[in-house]
Protein backbone atom coordinates (compact mmCIF):
# COMPACT_ATOMS: atom_id res chain seq x y z
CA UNK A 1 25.24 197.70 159.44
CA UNK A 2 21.98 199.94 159.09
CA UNK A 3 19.07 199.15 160.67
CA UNK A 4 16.87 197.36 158.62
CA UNK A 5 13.86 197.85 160.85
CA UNK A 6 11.33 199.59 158.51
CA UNK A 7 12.21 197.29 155.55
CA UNK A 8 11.75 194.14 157.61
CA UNK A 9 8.33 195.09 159.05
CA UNK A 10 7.22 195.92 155.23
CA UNK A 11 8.43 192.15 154.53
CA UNK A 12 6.85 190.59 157.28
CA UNK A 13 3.36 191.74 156.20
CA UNK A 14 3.95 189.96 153.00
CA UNK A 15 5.54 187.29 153.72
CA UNK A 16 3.07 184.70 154.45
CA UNK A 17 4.97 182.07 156.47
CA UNK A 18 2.93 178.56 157.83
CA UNK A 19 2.51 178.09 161.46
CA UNK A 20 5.81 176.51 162.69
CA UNK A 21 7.67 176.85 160.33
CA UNK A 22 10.96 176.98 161.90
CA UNK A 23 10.28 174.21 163.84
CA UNK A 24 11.14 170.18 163.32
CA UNK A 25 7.11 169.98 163.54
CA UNK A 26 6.35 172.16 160.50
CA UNK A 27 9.60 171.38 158.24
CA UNK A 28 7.97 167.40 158.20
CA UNK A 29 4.27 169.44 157.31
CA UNK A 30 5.78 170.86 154.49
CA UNK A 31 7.38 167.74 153.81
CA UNK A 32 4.22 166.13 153.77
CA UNK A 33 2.42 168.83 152.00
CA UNK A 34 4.42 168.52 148.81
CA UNK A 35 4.56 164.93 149.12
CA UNK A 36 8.49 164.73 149.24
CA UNK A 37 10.68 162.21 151.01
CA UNK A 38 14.30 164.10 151.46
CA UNK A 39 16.22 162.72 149.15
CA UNK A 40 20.10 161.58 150.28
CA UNK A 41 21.23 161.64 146.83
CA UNK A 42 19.70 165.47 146.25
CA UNK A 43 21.29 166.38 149.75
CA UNK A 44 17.99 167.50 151.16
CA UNK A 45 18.83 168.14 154.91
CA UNK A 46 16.31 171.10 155.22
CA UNK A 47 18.23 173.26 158.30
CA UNK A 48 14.96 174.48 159.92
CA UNK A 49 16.21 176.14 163.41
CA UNK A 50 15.10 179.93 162.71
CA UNK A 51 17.99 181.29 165.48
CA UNK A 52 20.46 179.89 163.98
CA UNK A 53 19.47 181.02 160.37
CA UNK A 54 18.72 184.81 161.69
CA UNK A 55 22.37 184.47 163.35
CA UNK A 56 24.20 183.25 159.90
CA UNK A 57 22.41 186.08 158.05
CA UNK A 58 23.94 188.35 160.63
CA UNK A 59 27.19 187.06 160.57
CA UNK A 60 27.81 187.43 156.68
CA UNK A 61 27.60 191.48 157.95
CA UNK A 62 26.26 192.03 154.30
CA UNK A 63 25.80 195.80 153.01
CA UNK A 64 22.18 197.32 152.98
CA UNK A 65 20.75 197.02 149.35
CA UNK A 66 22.72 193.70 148.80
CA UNK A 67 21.28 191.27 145.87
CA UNK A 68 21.74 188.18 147.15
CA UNK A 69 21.88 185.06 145.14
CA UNK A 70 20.67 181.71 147.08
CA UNK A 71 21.76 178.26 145.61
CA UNK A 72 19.07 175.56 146.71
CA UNK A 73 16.58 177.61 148.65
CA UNK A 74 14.46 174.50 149.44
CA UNK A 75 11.56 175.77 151.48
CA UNK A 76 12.82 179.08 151.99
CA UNK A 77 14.37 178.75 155.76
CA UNK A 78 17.18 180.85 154.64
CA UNK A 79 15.51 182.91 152.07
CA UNK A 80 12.63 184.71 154.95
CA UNK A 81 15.82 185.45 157.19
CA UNK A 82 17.24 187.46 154.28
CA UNK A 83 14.68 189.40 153.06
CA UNK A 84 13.47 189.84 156.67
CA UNK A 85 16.69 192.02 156.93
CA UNK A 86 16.04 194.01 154.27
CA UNK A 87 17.84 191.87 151.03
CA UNK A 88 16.63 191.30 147.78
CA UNK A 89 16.79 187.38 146.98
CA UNK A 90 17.49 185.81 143.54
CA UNK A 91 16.61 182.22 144.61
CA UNK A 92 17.54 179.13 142.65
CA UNK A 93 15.93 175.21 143.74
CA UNK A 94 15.84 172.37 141.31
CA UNK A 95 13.09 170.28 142.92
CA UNK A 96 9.88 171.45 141.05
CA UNK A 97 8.33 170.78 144.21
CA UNK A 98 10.07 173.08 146.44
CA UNK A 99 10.08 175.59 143.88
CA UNK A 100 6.59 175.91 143.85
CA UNK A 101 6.91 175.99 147.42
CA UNK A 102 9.34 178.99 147.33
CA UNK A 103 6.98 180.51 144.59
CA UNK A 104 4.37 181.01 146.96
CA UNK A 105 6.17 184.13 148.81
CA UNK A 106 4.35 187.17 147.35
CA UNK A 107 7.32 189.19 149.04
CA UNK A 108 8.72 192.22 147.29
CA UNK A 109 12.33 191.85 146.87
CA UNK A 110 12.28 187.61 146.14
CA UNK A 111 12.63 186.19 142.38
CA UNK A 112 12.25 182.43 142.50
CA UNK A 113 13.98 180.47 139.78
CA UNK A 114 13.48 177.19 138.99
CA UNK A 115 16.94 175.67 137.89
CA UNK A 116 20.14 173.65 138.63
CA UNK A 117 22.36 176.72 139.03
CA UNK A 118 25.15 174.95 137.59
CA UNK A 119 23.69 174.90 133.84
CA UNK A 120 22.60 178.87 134.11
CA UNK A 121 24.52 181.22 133.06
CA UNK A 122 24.01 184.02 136.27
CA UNK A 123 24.94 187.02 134.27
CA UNK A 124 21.10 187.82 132.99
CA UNK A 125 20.42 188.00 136.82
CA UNK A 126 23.68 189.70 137.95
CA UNK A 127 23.12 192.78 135.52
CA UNK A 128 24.68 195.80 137.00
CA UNK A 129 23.98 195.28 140.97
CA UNK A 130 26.20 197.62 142.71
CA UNK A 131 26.50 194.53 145.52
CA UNK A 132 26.02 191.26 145.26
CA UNK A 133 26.79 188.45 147.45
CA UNK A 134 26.04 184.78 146.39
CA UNK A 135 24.76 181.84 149.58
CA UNK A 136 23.29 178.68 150.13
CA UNK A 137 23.25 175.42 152.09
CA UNK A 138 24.64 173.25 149.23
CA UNK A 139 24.09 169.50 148.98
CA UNK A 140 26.80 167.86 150.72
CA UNK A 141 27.11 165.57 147.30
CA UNK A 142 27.11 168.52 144.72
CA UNK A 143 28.83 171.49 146.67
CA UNK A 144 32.49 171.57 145.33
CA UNK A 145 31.13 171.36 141.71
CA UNK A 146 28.66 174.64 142.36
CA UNK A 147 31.53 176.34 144.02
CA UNK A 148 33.68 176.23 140.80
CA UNK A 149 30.98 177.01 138.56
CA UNK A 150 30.47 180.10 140.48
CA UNK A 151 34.17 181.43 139.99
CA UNK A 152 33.01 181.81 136.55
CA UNK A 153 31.42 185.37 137.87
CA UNK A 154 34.50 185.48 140.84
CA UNK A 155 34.94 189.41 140.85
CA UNK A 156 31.06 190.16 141.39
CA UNK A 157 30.30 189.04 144.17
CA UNK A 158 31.78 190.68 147.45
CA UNK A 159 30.70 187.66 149.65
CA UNK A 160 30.00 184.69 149.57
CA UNK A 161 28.74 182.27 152.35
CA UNK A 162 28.14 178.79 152.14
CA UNK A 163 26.62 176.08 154.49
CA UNK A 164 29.21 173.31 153.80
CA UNK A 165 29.36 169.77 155.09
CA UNK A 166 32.06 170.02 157.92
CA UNK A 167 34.93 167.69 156.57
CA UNK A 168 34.38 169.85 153.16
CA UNK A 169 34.77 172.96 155.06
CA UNK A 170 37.86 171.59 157.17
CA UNK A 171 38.82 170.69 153.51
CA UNK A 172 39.08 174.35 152.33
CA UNK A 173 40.82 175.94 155.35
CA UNK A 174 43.29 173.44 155.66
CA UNK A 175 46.66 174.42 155.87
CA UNK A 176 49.97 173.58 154.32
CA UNK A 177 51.12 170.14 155.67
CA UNK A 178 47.96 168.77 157.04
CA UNK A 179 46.37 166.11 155.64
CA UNK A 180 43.45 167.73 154.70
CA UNK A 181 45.18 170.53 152.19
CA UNK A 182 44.22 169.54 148.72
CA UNK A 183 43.53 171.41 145.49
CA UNK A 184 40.31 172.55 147.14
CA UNK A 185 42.33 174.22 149.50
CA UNK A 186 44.64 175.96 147.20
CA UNK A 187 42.61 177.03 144.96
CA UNK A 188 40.12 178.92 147.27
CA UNK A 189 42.53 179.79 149.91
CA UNK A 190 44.45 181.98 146.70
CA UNK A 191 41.19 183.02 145.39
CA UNK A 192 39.39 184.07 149.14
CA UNK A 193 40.08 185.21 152.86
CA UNK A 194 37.72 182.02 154.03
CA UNK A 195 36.92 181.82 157.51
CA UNK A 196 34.55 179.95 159.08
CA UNK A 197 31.62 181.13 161.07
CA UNK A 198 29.95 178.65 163.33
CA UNK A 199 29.37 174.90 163.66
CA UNK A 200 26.01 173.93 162.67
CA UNK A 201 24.73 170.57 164.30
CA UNK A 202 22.78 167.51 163.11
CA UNK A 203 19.74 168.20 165.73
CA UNK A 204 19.13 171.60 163.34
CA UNK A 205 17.98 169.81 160.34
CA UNK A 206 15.72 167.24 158.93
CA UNK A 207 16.41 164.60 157.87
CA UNK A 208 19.31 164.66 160.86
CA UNK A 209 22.78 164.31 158.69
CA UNK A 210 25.05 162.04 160.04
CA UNK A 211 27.68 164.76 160.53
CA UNK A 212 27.99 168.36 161.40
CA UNK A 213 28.10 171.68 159.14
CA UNK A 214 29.78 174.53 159.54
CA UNK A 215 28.81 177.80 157.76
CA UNK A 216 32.01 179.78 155.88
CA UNK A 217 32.41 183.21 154.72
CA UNK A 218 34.56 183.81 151.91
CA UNK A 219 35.96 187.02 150.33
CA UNK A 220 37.45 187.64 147.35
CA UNK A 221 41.08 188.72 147.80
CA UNK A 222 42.18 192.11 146.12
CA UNK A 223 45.41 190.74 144.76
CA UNK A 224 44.31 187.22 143.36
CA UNK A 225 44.40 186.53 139.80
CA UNK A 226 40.96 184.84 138.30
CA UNK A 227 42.47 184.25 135.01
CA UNK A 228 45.47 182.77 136.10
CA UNK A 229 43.69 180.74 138.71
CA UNK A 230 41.21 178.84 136.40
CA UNK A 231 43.68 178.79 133.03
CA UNK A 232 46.87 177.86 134.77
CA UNK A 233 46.93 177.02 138.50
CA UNK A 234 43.67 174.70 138.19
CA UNK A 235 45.73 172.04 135.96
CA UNK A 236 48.90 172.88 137.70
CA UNK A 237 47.00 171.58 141.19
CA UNK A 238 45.28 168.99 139.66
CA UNK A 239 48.32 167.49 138.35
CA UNK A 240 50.75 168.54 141.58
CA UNK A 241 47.83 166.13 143.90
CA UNK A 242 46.91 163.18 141.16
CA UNK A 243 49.45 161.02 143.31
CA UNK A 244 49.66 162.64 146.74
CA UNK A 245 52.44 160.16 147.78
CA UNK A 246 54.36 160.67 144.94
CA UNK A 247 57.32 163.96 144.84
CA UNK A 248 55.55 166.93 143.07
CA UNK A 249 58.48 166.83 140.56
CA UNK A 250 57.35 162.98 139.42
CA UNK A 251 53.43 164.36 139.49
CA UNK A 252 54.25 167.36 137.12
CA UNK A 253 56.58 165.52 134.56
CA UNK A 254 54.80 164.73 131.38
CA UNK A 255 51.36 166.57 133.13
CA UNK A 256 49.27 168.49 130.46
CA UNK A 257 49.15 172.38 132.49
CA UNK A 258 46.65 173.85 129.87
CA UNK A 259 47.86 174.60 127.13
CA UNK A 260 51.68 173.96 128.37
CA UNK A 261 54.13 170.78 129.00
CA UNK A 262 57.34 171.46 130.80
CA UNK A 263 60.35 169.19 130.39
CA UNK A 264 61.75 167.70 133.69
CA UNK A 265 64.73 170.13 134.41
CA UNK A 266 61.94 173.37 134.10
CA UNK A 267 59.91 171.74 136.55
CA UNK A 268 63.37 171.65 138.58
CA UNK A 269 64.28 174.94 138.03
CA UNK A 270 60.44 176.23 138.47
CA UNK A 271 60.27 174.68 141.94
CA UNK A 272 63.59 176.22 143.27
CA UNK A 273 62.57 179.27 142.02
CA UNK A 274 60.12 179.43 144.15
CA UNK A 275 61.39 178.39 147.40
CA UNK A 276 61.00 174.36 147.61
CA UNK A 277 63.38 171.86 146.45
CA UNK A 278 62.20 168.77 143.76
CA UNK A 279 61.89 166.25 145.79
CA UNK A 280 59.21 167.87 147.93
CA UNK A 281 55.41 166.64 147.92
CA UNK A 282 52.57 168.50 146.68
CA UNK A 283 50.65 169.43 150.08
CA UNK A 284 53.75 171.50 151.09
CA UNK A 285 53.60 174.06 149.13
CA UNK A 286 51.03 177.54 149.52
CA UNK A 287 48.96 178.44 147.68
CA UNK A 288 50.84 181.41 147.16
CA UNK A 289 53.91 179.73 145.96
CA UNK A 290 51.20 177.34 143.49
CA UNK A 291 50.79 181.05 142.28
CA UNK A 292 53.87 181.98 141.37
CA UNK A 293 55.03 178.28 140.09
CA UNK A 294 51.87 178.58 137.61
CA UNK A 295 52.94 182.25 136.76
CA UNK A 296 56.42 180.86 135.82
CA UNK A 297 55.25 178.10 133.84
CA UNK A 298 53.01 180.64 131.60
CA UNK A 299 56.34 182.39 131.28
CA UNK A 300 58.77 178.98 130.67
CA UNK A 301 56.32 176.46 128.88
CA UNK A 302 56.19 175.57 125.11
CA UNK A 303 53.11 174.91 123.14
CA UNK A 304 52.05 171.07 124.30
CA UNK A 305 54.14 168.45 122.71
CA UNK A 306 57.56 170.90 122.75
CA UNK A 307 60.16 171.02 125.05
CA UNK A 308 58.64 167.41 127.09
């Protein structure tokens, strides 16, 4: 990566950080300041350890003149690292509160935006970036429903890198056969080369979770399919894990897959065909083999209602 040195130093002069504030002392003045009591529900565990921020920006190795877009800035501990090194920041928060605390960063290079990602519609701030990457600590309660909104703009990003409770992380990278491996798994596994970074501990945030984080990187594979992940292999997963005890075979029978219903003896004939027998379950199969079984059922199944 280029040295950001010159663009940083411009930043700094701008950006008007309190006293403390990566420090346990001044995340609880800010607290105080704009009279808010973390909320559990809102998963407000502000991360406020200013190494380990500068580090995580580092790690994500992200290409000078990136636009990055931050889910749930909060305060802004993650949003000073990044624009320290040179990034512009598109930063979304919810909390009126901690918007207007965001807001008060005269920094070139940082758009504040006060809104529940998950009901905008990103493409009036994506325009035509050259590179993009999207990041965020995401609320432990929230974070697999603003990861699937955001596959809704999949191919413009080039990374993305999250701040994930650990079991949800553990829950993503889990492989074939382990208890774990879920549609969560699947899907972003065929979507993304995920990998994760570091372990982030309780004793860097406030309030102190009750668990520990672990910051991922994901990147979009070349090969993968959007279309056919989110019309076909989403209801195909869905269905294959509604009943994780029961044979895939039994879980798929009579399952709506979109806009397709495939009699018993296709599913039969579908699974063989792509390597595993019928009365196999649905955490042993890849997410590479959900590919091609959702491929073939584009290919096999009748119109819902036909051919069950």
């Amino acid at each position: 990566m280029e040295d950001n040195g010159s663009a940083r130093q411009v930043l700094d002069i701008k950006l008007s950080v309190p006293t403390g504030f990566f420090s346990l002392r001044g995340v609880r003045r800010l607290c105080q300041e704009a009279d808010i009591e973390p909320s559990k529900a809102l998963g407000q565990n502000f991360l406020f350890q200013g190494s380990v921020l500068r580090a995580m920006v580092r790690d994500l190795q992200l290409e000078p003149g990136t636009t990055v877009i931050e889910i749930g800035c909060g305060f802004g501990h993650l949003t000073v690292p990044l624009l320290e090194a040179g990034y512009r920041v598109i930063a979304f928060e919810t909390d009126a509160r901690l918007y207007r605390s965001i807001a008060r960063f005269s920094a070139a290079g940082l758009e504040a935006v006060h809104s529940d990602v998950r009901s905008c519609d990103l493409s009036q701030w994506l325009g035509t970036q050259p590179r993009l990457a999207v990041v965020g600590n995401l609320p432990y309660s929230s974070a697999v429903s603003i990861l699937f909104h955001l596959l809704d703009w999949y191919s413009m990003f080039s990374v993305w890198g999250f701040l994930l409770q650990r079991e949800v992380g553990e829950r993503i990278t889990a492989s074939p056969g382990d208890r774990r491996y879920g549609r969560l798994s699947v899907m972003l596994q065929y979507l993304f080369e995920v990998r994760i970074l570091r372990r982030v501990g309780p004793a860097c945030f406030h309030p102190r979770p009750q668990v520990e984080s672990v910051w991922i990187r994901m990147l979009p594979r070349e090969n993968a399919d959007i279309d056919l992940a989110l019309s076909s292999m989403g209801p195909l997963v869905k269905a294959a894990f509604s009943h994780r005890r029961k044979k895939i075979s039994a879980n798929l029978a009579g399952a709506s897959l979109g806009e397709f219903r495939l009699a018993k003896d296709q599913i039969r004939e579908s699974l063989r065909a792509v390597g595993v027998t019928d009365d196999c379950r649905a955490e042993e199969l890849s997410p590479a083999q959900y590919a091609s079984l959702a491929q073939r059922i584009r290919q096999l199944g009748s119109p819902e209602g036909v051919g069950g």
